[in-house]
N, C-alpha and C. Protein backbone atom coordinates (compact mmCIF):
# COMPACT_ATOMS: atom_id res chain seq x y z
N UNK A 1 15.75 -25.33 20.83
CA UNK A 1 15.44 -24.26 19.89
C UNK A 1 14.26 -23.43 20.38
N UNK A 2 13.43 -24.20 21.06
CA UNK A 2 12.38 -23.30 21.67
C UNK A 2 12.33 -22.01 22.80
N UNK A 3 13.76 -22.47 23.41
CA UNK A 3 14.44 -21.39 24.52
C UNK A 3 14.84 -20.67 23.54
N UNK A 4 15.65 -20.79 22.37
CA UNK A 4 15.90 -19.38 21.93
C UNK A 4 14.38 -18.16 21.24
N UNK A 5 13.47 -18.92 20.46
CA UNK A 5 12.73 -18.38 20.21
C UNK A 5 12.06 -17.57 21.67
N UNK A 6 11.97 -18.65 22.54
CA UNK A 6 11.59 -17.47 23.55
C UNK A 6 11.80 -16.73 24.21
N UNK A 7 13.07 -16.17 24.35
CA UNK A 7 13.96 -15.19 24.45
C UNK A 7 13.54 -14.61 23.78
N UNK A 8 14.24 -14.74 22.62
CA UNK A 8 13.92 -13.48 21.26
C UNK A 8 12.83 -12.76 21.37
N UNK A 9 11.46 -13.09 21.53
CA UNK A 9 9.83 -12.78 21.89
C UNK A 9 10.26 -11.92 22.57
N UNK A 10 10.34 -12.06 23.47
CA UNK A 10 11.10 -11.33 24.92
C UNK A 10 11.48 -10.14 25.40
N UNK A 11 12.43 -9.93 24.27
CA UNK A 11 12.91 -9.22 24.14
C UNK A 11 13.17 -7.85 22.94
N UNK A 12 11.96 -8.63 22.11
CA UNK A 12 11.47 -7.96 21.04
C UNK A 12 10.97 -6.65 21.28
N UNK A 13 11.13 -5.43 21.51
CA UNK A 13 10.59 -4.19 21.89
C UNK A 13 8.77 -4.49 20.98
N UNK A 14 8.39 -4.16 21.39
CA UNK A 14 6.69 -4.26 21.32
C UNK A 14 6.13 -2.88 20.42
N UNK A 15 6.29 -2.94 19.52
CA UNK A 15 6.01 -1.46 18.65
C UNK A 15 4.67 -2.50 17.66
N UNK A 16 3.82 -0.81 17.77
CA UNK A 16 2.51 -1.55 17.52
C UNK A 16 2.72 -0.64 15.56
N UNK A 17 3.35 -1.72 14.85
CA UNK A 17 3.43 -1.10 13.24
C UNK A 17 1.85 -2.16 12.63
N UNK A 18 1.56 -0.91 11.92
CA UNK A 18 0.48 -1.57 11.03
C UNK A 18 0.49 -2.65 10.14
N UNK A 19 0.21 -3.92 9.62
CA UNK A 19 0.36 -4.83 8.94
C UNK A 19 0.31 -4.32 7.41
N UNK A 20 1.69 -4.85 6.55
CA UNK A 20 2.11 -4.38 5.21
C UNK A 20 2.79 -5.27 4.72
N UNK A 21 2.42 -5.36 3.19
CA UNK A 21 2.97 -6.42 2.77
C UNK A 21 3.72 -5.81 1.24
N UNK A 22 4.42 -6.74 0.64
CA UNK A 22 5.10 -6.28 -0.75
C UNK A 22 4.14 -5.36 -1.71
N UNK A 23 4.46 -4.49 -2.60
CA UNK A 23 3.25 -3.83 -2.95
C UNK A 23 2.72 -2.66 -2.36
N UNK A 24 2.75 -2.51 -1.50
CA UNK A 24 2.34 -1.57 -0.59
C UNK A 24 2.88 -0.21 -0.81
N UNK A 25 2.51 0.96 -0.58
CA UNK A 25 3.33 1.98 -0.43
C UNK A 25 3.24 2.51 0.53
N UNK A 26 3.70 2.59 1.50
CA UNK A 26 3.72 3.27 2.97
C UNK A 26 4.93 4.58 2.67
N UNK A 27 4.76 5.12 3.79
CA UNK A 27 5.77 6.13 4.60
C UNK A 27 6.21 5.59 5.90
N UNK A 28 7.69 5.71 6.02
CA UNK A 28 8.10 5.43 7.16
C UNK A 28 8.62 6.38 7.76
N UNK A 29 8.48 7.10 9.21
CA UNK A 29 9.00 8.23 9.84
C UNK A 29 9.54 7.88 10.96
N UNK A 30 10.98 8.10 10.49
CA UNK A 30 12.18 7.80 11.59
C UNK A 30 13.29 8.67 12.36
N UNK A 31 13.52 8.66 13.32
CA UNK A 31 14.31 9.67 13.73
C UNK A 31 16.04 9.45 13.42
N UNK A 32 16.66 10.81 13.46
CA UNK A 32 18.07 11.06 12.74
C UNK A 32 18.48 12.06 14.08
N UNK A 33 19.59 11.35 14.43
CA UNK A 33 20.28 12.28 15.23
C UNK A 33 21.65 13.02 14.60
N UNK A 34 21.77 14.05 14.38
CA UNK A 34 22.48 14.95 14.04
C UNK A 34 23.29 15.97 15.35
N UNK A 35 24.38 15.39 15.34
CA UNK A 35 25.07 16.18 16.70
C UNK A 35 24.33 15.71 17.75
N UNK A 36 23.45 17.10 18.27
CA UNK A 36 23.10 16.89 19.68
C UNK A 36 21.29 17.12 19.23
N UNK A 37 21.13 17.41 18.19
CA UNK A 37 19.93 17.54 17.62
C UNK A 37 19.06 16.15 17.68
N UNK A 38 17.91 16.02 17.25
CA UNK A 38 16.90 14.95 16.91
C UNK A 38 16.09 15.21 16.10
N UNK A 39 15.62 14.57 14.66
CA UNK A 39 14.61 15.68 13.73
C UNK A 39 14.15 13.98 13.38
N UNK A 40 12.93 14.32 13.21
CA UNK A 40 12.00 13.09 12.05
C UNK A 40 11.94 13.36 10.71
N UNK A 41 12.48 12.15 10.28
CA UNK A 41 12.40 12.42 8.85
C UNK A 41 11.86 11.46 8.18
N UNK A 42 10.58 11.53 6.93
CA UNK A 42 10.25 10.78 6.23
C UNK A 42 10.78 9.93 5.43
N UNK A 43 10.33 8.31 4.68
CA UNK A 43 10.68 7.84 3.29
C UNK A 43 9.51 7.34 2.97
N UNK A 44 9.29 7.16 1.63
CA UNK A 44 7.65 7.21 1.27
C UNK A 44 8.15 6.60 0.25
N UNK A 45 7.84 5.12 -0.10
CA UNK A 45 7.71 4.41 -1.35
C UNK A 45 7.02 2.90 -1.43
N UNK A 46 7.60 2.32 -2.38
CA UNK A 46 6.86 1.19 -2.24
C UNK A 46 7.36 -0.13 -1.71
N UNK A 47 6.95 -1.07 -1.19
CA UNK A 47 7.62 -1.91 -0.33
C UNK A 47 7.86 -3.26 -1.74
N UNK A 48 9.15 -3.51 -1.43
CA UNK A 48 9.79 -4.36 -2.67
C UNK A 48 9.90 -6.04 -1.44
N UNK A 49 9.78 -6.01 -0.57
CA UNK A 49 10.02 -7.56 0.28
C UNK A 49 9.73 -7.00 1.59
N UNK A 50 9.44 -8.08 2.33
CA UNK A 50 9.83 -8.17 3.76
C UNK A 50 11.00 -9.46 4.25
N UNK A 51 11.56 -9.24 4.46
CA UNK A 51 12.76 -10.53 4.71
C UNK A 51 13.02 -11.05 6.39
N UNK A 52 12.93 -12.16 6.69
CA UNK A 52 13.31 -12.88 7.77
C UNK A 52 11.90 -12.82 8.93
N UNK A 53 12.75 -12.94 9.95
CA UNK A 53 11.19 -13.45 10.74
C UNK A 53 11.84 -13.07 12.02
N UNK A 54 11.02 -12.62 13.19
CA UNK A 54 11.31 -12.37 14.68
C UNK A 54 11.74 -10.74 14.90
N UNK A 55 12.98 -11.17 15.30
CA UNK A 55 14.20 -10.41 15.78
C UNK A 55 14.68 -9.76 14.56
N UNK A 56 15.08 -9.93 13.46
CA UNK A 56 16.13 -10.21 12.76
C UNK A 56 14.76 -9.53 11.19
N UNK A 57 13.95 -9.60 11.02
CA UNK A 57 12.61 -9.17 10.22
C UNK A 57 13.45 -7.60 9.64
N UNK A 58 13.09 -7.48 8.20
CA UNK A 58 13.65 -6.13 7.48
C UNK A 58 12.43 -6.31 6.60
N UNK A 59 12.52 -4.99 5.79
CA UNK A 59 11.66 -4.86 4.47
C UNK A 59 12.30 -3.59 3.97
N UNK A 60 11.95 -3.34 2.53
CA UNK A 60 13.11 -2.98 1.65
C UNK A 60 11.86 -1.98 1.14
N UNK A 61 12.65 -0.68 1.10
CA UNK A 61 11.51 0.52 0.71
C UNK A 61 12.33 0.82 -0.84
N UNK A 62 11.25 1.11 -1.53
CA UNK A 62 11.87 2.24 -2.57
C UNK A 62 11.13 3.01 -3.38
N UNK A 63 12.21 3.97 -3.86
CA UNK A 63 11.06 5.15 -4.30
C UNK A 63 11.67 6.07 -4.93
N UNK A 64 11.36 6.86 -6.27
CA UNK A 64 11.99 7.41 -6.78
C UNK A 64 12.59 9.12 -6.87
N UNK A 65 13.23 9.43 -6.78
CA UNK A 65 13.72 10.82 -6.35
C UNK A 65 14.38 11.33 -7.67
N UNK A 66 14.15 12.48 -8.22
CA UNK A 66 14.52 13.16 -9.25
C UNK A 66 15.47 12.43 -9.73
N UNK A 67 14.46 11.26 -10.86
CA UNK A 67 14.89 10.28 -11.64
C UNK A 67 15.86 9.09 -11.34
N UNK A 68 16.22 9.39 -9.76
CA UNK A 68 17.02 8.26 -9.36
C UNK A 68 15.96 7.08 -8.31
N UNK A 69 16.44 6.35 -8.69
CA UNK A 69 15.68 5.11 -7.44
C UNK A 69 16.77 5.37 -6.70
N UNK A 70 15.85 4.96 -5.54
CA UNK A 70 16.29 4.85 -4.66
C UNK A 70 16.59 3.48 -3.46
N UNK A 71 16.57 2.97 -2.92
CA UNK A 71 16.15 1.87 -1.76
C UNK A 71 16.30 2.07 -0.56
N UNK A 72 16.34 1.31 0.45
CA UNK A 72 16.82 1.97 1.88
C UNK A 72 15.55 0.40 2.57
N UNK A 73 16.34 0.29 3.33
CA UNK A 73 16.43 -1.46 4.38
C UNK A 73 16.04 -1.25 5.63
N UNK A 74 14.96 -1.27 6.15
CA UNK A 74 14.44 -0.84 7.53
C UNK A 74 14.41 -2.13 8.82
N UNK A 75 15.53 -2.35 9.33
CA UNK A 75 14.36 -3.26 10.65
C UNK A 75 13.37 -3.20 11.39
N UNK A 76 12.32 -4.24 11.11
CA UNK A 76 10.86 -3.99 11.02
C UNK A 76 11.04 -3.66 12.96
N UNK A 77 11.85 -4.14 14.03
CA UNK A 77 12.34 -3.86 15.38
C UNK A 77 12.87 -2.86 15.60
N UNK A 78 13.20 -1.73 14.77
CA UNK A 78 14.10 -0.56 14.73
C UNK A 78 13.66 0.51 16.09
N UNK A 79 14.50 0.47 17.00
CA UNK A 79 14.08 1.87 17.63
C UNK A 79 13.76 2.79 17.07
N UNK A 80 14.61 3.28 16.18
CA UNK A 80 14.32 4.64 15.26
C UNK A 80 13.47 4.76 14.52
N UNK A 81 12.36 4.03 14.42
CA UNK A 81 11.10 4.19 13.37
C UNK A 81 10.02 4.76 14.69
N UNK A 82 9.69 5.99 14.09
CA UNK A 82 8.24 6.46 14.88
C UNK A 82 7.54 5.61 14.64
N UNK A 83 6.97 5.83 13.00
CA UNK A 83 5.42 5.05 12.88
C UNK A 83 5.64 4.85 11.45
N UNK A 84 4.70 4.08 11.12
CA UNK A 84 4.48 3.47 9.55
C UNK A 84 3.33 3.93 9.08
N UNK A 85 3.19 4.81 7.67
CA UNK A 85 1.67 4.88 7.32
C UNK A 85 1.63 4.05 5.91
N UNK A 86 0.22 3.29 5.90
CA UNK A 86 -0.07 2.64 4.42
C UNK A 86 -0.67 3.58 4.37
N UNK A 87 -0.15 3.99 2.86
CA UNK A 87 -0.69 5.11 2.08
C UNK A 87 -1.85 4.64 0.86
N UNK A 88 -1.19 3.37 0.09
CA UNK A 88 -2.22 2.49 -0.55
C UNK A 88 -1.96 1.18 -0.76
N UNK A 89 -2.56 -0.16 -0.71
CA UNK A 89 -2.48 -1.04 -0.56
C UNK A 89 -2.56 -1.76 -1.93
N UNK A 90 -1.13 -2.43 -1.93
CA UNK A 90 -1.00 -2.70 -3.52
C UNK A 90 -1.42 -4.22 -4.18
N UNK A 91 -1.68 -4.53 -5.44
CA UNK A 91 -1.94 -5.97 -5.43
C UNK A 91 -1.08 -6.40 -6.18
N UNK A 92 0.04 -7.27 -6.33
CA UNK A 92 1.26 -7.94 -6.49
C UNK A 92 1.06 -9.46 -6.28
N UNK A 93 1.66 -9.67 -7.57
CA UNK A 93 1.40 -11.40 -6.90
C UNK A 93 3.07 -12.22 -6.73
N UNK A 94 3.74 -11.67 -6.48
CA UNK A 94 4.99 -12.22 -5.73
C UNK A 94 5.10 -11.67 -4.63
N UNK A 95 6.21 -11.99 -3.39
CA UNK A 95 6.75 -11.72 -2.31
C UNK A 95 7.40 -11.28 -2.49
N UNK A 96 8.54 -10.87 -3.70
CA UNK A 96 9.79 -10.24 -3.56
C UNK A 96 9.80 -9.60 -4.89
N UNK A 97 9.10 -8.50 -4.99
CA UNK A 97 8.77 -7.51 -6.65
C UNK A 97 10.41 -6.80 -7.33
N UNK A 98 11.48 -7.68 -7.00
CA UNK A 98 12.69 -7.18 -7.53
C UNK A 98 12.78 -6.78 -9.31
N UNK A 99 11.58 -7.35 -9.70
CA UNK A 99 11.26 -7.07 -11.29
C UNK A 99 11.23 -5.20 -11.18
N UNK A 100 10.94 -4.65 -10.20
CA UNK A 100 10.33 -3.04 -10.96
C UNK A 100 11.67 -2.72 -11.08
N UNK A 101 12.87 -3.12 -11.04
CA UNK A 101 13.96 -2.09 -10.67
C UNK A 101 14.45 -1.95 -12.44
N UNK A 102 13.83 -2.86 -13.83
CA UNK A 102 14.11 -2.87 -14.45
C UNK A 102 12.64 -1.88 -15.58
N UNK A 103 12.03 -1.37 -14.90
CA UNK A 103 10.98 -0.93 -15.14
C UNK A 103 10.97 0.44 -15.13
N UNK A 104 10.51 1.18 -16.40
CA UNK A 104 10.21 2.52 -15.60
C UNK A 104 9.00 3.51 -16.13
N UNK A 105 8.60 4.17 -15.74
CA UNK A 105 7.30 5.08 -16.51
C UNK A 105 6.30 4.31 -15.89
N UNK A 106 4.98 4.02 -16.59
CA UNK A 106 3.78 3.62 -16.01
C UNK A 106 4.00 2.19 -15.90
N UNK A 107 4.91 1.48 -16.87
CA UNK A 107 4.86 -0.06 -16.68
C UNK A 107 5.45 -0.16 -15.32
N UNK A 108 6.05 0.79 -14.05
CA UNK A 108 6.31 0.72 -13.02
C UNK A 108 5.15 0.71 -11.89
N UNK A 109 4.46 1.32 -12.89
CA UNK A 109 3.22 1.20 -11.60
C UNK A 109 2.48 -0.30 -10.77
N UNK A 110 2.25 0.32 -9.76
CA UNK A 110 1.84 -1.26 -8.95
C UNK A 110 0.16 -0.94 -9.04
N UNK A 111 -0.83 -1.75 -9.39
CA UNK A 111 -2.38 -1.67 -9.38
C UNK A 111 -2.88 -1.89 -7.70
N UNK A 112 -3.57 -0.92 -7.37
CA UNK A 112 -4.20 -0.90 -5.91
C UNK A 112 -5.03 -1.90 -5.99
N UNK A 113 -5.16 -2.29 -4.48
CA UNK A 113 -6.30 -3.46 -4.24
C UNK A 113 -6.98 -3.03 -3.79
N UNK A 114 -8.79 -3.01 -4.40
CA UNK A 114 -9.78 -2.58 -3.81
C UNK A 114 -10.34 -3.56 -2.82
N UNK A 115 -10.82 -3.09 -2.18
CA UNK A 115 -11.73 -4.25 -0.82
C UNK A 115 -12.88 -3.34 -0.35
């Protein structure tokens, strides 16, 4: 089992993303190829999980758009992610905040963590 983990390492493309956890609200800016085109395009919400570990690592954005939620599933390994910004750093006391999706108005809000 240790040969596979070290492979995987390996072969992990090396992208230097900022450390983020559930709670969080970042922007993620990723590229979209359209035809023969290439354009960056933003998603900006709040991070609901991070799931799995290595290779295989996702986290789950969401955010609301003229009254619709939204979601959208990023691999944290993705070629197509430029860069990640934390916008504010949230304080949550679970790993997996699947509660807001039943939430809406201010009881949706996540409380920032001061430091």
């Amino acid at each position: 089992m240790d040969l596979v983990k070290e492979i995987s390492s390996e072969l992990l493309p090396s992208s230097e993303l900022p450390e983020f956890k559930s709670g969080d609200n970042i922007t993620v800016f990723y590229r979209i190829k359209e035809g023969n085109k290439e354009r960056i395009q933003f998603f900006k919400g709040d991070v609901l999980q991070r799931k799995g570990s290595g290779a295989t690592e996702t986290f789950t954005i969401r955010k609301i758009s003229n009254g619709i939620a939204v979601e959208r599933i990023f691999p944290v390994n993705s070629p197509v992610i430029e860069k990640i910004e934390i916008n504010k750093k949230g304080k949550v006391r679970r790993a997996r905040i699947f509660y807001l999706r039943n939430l809406t108005g201010k009881k949706a809000r996540i409380k920032e963590s001061r430091k």
